[in-house]
C-alpha atoms as a PDB file:
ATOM      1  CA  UNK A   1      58.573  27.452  94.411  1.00  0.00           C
ATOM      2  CA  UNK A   2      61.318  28.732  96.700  1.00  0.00           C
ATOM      3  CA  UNK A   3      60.069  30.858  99.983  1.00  0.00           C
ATOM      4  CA  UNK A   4      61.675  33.906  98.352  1.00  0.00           C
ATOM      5  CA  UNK A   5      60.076  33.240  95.355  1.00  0.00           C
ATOM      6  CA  UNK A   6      56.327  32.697  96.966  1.00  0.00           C
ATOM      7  CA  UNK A   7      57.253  36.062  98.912  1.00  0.00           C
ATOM      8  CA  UNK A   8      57.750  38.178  96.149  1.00  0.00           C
ATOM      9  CA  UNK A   9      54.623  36.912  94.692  1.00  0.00           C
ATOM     10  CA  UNK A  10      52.469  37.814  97.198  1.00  0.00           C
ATOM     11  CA  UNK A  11      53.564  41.338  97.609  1.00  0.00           C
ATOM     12  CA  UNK A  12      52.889  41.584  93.569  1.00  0.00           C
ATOM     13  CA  UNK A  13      49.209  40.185  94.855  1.00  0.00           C
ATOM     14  CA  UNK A  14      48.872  42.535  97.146  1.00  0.00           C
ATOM     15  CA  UNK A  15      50.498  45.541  95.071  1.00  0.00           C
ATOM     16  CA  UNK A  16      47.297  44.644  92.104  1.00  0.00           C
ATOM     17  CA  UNK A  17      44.735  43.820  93.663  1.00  0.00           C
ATOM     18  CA  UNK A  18      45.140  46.465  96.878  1.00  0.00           C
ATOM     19  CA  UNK A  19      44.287  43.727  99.097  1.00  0.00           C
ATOM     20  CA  UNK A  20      44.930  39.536  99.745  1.00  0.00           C
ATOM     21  CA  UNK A  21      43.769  37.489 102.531  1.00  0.00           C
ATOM     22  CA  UNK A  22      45.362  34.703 104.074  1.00  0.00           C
ATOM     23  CA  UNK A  23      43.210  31.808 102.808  1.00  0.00           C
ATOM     24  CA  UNK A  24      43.137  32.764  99.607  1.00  0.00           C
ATOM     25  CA  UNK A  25      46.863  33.280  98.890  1.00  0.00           C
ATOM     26  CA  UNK A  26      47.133  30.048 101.093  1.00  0.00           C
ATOM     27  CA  UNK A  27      45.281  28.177  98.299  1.00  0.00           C
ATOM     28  CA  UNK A  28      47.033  29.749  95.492  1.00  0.00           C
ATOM     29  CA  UNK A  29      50.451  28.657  96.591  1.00  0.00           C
ATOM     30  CA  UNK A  30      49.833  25.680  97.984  1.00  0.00           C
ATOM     31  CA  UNK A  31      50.727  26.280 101.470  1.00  0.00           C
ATOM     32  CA  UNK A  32      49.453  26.603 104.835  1.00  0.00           C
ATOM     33  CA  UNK A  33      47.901  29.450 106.608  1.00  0.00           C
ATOM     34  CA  UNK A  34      50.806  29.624 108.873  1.00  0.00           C
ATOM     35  CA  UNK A  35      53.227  29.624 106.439  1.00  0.00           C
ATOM     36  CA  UNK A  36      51.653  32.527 104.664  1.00  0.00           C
ATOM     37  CA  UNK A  37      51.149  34.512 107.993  1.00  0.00           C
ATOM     38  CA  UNK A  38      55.174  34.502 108.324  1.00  0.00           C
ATOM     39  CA  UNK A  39      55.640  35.496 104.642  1.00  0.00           C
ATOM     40  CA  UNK A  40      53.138  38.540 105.433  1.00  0.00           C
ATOM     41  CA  UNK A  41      55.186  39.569 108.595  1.00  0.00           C
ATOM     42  CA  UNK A  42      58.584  39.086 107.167  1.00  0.00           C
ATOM     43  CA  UNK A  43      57.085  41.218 103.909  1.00  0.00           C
ATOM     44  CA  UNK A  44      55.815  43.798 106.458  1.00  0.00           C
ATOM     45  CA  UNK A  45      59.090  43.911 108.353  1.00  0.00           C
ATOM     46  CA  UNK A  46      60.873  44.786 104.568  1.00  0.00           C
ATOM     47  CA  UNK A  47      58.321  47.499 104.650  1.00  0.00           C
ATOM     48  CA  UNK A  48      56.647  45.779 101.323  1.00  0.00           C
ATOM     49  CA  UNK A  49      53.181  45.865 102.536  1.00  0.00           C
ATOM     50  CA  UNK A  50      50.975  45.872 105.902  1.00  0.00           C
ATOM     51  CA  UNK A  51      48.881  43.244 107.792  1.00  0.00           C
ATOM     52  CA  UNK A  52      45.542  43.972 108.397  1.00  0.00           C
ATOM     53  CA  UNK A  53      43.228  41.303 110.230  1.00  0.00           C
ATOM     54  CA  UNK A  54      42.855  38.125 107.758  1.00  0.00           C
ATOM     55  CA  UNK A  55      45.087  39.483 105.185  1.00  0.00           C
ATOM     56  CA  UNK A  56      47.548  42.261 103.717  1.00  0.00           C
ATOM     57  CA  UNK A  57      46.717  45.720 102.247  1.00  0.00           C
ATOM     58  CA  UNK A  58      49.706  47.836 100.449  1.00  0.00           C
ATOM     59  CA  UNK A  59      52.456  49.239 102.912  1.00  0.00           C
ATOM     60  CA  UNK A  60      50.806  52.874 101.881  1.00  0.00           C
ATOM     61  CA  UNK A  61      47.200  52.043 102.692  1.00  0.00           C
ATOM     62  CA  UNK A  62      45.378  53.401 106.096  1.00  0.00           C
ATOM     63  CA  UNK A  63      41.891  53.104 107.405  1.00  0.00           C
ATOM     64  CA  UNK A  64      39.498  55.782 104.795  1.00  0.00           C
ATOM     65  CA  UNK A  65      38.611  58.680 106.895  1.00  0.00           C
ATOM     66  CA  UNK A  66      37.753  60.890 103.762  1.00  0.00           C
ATOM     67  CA  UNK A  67      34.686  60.089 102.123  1.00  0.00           C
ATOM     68  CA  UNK A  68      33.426  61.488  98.837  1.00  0.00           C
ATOM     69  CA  UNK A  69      30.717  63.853  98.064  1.00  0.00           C
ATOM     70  CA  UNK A  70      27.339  62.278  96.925  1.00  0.00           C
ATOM     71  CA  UNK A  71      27.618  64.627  93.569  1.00  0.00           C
ATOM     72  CA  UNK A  72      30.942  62.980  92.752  1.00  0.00           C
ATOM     73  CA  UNK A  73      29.957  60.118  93.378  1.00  0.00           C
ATOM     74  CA  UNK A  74      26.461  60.167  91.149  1.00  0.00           C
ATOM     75  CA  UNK A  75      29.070  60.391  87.881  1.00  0.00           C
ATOM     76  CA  UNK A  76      31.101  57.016  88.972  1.00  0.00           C
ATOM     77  CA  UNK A  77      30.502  53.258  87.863  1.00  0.00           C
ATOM     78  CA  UNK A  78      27.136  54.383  86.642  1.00  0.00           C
ATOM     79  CA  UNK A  79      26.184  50.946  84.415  1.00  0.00           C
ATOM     80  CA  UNK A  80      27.705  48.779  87.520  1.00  0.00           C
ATOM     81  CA  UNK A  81      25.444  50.317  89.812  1.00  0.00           C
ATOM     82  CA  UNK A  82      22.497  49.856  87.483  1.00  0.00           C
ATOM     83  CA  UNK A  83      23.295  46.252  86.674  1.00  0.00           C
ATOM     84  CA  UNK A  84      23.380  45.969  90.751  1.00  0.00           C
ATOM     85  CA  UNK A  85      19.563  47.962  90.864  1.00  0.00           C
ATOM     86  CA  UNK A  86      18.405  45.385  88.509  1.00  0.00           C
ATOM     87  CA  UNK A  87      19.718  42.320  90.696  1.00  0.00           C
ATOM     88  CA  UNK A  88      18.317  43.959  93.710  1.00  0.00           C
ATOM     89  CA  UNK A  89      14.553  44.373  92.340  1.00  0.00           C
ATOM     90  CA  UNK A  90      14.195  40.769  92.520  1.00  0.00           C
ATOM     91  CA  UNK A  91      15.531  40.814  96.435  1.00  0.00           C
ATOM     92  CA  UNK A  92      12.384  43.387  96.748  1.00  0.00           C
ATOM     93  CA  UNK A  93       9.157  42.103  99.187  1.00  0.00           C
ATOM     94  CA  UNK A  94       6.323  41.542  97.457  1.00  0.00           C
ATOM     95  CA  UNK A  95       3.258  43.751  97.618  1.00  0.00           C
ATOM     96  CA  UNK A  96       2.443  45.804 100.558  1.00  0.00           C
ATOM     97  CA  UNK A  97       5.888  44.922 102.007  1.00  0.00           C
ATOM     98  CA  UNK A  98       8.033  47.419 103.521  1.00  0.00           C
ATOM     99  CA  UNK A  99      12.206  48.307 102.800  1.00  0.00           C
ATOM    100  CA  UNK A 100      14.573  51.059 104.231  1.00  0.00           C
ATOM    101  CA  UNK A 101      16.429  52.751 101.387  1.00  0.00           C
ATOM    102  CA  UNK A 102      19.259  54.047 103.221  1.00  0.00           C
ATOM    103  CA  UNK A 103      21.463  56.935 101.195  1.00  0.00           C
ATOM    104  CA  UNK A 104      24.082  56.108  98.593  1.00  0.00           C
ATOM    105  CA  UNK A 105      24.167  56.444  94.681  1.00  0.00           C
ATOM    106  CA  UNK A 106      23.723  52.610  94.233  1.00  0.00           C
ATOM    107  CA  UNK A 107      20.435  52.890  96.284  1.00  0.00           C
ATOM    108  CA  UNK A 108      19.260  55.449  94.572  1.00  0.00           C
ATOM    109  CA  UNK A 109      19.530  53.444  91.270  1.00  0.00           C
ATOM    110  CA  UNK A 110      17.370  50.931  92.734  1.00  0.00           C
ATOM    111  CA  UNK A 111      14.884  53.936  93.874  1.00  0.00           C
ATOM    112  CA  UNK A 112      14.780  54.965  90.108  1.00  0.00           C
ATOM    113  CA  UNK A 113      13.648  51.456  89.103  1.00  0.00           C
ATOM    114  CA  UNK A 114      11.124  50.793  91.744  1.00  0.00           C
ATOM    115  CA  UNK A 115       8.238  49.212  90.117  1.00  0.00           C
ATOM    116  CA  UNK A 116       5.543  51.406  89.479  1.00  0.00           C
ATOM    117  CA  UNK A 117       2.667  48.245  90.786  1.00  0.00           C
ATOM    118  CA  UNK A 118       4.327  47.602  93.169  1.00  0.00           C
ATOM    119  CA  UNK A 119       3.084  48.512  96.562  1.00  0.00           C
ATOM    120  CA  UNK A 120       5.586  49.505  98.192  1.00  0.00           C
ATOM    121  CA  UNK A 121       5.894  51.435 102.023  1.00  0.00           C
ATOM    122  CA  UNK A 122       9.702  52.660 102.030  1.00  0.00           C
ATOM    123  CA  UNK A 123      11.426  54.732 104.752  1.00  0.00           C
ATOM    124  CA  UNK A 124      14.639  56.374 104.093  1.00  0.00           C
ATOM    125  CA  UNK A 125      17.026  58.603 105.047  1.00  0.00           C
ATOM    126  CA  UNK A 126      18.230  60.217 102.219  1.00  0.00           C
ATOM    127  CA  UNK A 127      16.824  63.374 100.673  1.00  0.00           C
ATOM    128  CA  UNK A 128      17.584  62.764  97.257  1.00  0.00           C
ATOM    129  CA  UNK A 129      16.101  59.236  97.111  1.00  0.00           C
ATOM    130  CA  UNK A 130      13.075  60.808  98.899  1.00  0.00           C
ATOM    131  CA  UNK A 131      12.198  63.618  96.313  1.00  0.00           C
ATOM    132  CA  UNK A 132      12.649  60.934  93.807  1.00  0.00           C
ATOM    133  CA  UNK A 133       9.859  58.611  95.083  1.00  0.00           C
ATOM    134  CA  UNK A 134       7.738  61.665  96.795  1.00  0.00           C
ATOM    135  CA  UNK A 135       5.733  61.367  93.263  1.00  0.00           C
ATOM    136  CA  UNK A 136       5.764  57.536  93.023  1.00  0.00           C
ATOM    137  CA  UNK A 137       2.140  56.345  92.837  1.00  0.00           C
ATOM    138  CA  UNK A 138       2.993  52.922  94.336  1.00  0.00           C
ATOM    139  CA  UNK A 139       4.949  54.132  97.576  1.00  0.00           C
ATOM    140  CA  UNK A 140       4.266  54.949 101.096  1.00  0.00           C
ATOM    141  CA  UNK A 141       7.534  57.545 101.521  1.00  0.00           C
ATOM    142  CA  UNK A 142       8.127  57.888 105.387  1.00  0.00           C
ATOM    143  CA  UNK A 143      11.336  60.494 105.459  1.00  0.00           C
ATOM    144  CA  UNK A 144      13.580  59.723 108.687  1.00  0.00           C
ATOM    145  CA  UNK A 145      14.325  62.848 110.342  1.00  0.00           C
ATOM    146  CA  UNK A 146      17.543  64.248 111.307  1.00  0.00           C
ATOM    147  CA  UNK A 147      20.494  66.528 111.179  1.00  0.00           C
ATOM    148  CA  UNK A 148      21.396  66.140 107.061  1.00  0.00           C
ATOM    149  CA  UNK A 149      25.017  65.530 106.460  1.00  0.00           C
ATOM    150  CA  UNK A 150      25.486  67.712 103.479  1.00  0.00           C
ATOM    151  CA  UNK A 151      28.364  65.371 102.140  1.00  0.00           C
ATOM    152  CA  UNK A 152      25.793  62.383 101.535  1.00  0.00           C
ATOM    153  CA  UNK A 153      22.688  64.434 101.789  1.00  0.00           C
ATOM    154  CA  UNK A 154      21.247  61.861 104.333  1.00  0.00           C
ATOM    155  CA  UNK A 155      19.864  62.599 108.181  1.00  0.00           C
ATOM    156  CA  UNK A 156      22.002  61.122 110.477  1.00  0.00           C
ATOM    157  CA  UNK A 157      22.046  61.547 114.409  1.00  0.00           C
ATOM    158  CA  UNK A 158      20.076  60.652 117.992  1.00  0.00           C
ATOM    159  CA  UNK A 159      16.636  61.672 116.612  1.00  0.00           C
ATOM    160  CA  UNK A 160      17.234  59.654 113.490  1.00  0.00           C
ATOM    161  CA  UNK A 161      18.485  56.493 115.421  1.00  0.00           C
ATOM    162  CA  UNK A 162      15.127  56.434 117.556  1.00  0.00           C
ATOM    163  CA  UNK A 163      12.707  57.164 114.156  1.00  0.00           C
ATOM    164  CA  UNK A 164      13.559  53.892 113.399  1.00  0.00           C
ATOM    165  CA  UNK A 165      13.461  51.983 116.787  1.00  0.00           C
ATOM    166  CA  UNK A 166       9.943  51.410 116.613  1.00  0.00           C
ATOM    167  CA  UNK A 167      10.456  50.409 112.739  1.00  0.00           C
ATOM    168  CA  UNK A 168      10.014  46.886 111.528  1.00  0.00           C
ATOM    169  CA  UNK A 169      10.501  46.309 108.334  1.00  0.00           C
ATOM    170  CA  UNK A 170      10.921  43.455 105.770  1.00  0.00           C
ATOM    171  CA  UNK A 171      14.391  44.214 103.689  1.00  0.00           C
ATOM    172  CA  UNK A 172      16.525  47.094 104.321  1.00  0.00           C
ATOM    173  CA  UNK A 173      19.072  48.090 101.491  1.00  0.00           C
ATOM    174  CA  UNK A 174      22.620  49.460 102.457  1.00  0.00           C
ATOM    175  CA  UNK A 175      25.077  51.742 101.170  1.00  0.00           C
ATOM    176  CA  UNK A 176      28.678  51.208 102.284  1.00  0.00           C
ATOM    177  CA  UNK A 177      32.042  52.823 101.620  1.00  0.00           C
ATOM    178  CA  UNK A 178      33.891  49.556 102.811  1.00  0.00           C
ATOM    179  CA  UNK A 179      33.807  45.686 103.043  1.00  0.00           C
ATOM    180  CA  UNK A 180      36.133  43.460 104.548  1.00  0.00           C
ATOM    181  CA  UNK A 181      35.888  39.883 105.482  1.00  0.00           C
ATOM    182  CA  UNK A 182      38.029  41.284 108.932  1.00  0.00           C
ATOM    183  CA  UNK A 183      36.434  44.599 109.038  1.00  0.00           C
ATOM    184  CA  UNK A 184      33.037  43.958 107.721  1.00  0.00           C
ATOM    185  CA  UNK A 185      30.941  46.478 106.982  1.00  0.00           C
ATOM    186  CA  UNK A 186      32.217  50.195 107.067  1.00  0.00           C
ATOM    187  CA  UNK A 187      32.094  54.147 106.610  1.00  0.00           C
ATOM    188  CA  UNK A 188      34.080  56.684 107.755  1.00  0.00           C
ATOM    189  CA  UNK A 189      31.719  58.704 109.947  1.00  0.00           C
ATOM    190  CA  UNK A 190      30.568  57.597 113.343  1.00  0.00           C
ATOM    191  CA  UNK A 191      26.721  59.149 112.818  1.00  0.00           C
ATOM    192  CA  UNK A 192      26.454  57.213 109.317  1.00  0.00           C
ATOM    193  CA  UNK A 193      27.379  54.157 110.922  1.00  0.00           C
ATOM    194  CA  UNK A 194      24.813  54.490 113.845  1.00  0.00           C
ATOM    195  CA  UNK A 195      22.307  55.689 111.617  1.00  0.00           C
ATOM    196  CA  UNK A 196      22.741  51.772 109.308  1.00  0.00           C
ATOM    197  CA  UNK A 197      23.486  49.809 112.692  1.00  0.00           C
ATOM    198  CA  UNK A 198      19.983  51.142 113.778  1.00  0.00           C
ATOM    199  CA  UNK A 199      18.397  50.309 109.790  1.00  0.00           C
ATOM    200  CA  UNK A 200      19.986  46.430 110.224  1.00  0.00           C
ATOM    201  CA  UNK A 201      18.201  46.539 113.461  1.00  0.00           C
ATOM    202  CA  UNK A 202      15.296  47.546 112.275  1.00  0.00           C
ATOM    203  CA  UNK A 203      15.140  44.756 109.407  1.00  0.00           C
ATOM    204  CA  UNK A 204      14.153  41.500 108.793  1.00  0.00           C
ATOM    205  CA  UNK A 205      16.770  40.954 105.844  1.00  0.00           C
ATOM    206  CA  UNK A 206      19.860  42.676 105.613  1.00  0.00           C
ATOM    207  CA  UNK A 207      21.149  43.476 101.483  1.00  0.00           C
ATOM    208  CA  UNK A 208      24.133  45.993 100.983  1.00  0.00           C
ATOM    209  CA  UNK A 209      24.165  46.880  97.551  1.00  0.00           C
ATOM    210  CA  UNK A 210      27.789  48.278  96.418  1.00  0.00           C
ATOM    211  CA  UNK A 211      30.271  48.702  93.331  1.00  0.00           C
ATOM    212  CA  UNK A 212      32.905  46.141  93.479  1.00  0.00           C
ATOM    213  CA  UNK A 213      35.233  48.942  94.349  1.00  0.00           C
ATOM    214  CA  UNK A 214      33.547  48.921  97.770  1.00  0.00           C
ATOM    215  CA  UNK A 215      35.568  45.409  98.433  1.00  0.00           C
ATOM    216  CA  UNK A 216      38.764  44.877 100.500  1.00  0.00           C
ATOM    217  CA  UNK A 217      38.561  48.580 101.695  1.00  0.00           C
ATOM    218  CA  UNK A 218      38.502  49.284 105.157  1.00  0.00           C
ATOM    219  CA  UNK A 219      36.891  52.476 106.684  1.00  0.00           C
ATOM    220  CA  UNK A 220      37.051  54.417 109.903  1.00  0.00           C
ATOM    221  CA  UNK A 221      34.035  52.727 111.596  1.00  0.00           C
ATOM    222  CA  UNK A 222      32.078  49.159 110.889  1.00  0.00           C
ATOM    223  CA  UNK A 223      28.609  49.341 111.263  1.00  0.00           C
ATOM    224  CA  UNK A 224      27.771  45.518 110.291  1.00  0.00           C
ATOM    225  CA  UNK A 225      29.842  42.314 110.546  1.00  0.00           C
ATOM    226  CA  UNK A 226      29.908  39.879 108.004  1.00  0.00           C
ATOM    227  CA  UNK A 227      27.497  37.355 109.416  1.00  0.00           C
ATOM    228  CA  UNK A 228      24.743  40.290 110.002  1.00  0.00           C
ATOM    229  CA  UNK A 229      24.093  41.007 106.480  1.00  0.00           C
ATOM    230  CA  UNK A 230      22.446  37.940 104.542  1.00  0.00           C
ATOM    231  CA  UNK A 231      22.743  39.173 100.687  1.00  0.00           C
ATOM    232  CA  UNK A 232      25.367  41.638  99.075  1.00  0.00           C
ATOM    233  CA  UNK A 233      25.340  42.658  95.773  1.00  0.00           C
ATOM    234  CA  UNK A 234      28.457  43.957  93.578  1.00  0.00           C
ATOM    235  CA  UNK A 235      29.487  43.994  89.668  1.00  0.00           C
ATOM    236  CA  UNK A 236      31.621  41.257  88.022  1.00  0.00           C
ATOM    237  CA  UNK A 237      34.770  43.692  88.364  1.00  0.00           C
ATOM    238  CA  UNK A 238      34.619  42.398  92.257  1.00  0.00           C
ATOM    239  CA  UNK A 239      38.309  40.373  93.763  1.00  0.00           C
ATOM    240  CA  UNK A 240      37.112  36.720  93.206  1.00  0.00           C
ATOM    241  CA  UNK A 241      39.240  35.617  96.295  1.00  0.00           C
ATOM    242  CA  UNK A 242      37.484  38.235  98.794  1.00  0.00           C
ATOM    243  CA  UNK A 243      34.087  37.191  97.489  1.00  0.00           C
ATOM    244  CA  UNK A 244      34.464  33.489  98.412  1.00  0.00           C
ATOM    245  CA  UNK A 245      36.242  34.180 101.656  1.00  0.00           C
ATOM    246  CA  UNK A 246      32.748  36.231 102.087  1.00  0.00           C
ATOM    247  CA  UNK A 247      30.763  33.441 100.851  1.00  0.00           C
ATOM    248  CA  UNK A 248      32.562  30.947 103.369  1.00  0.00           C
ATOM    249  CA  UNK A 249      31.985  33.056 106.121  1.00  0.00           C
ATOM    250  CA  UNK A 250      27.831  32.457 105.428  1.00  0.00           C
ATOM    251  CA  UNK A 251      27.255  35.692 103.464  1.00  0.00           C
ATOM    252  CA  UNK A 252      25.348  35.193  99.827  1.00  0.00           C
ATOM    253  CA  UNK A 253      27.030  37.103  97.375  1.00  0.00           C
ATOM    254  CA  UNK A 254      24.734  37.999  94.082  1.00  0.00           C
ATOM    255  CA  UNK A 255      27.268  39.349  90.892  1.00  0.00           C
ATOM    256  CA  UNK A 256      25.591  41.445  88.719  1.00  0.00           C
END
């Protein structure tokens, strides 16, 4: 394949799938990292798409500072986040052990599956995931306090970072708006991403559960790097080349 050809290839990559990285096209084509690092600056140059750190994103794409509201959100990939619940019951401690449910509609579909004998203390941030397991007969709710964000319905802020700094628990389970293998982990508001840097802190194993639309996005703020999340959990819809750059980088990725 001639350079021009290979060039025009990748930015049809990159115009599908939204995002590339370096490796990956690197393996497709045959070539070395190098080589594909000049392709992605000459292709940026001709305005065909940008670098980002590790790959290429569209020419049009920026860093997400809008998020979504939490209702709008509720009525999107609703059997991908359920297939991702069921995954993530088997990730649960066993009885009498202790998670953080941090705020999201794919943590709330694990919420809604919780097993009823299971013993179970959980600690969370989000009001909607709290009402639904105020009545479970196996849980120990502790609600983290806070300012509530009404866009994700979940307390956020100082008092919220130090409820949890004297928390220990066994798993936490993370929402995120973004993942990266350059980026890592990410959101568009600062007090969301203080409010899960202080929930990794606070746990003993790190899962993010998220839709596979979650992957190659960047957002405004990263609360967790690659290497300090040990499990993450998406749908079979997810960019196979992003997942095994993940996966080399030391991350387990579970498709559900």
């Amino acid at each position: 394949m001639y350079a021009e050809e290979r060039q025009h290839a990748i930015a049809g990559l990159v115009a599908e799938r939204g995002r590339v990285s370096v490796t990956a096209v690197a393996e497709r084509f045959g070539v070395t990292t190098e080589t594909v690092r000049r392709d992605l600056a000459l292709l940026e140059r001709a305005g065909l798409l940008r670098r980002v750190h590790g790959g290429a994103v569209p020419a049009g794409a920026a860093l997400t500072l809008v998020e979504t509201g939490l209702g709008e959100r509720h009525g999107t990939r609703i059997e991908a986040k359920r297939k991702i619940a069921a995954v993530a019951l088997d990730l649960l401690p066993g009885m009498d052990g202790s998670v953080i449910l941090d705020g999201g509609t794919t943590t709330a579909a694990l919420a809604d599956v919780l097993p009823p004998d299971r013993r179970l203390y959980v600690a969370t941030n989000s009001v909607p995931i709290a009402a639904r397991l105020s009545a479970s007969p196996g849980v120990t709710l502790h609600l983290l306090g806070g300012r509530v964000r009404g866009i994700t319905q979940t307390a956020v802020g100082d008092s919220t970072v130090r409820a949890m700094e004297d928390l220990r628990v066994d798993v936490v389970f993370l929402g995120t708006n973004g993942i990266s293998p350059g980026h890592g982990f990410s959101t568009p508001d600062e007090a969301e991403a203080a409010t899960k840097r202080a929930m990794v802190a606070a746990a003993q194993r790190v899962i993010v559960l998220a839709d596979s639309s979650k992957i190659g996005r960047e957002h405004l703020v990263r609360f967790a790097a690659v290497d300090d999340v040990d499990v993450l959990v998406t749908d079979s819809e997810a960019d196979p080349s992003v997942v095994a750059e993940l996966e080399t980088m030391g991350i387990e990725v579970l498709v559900a």
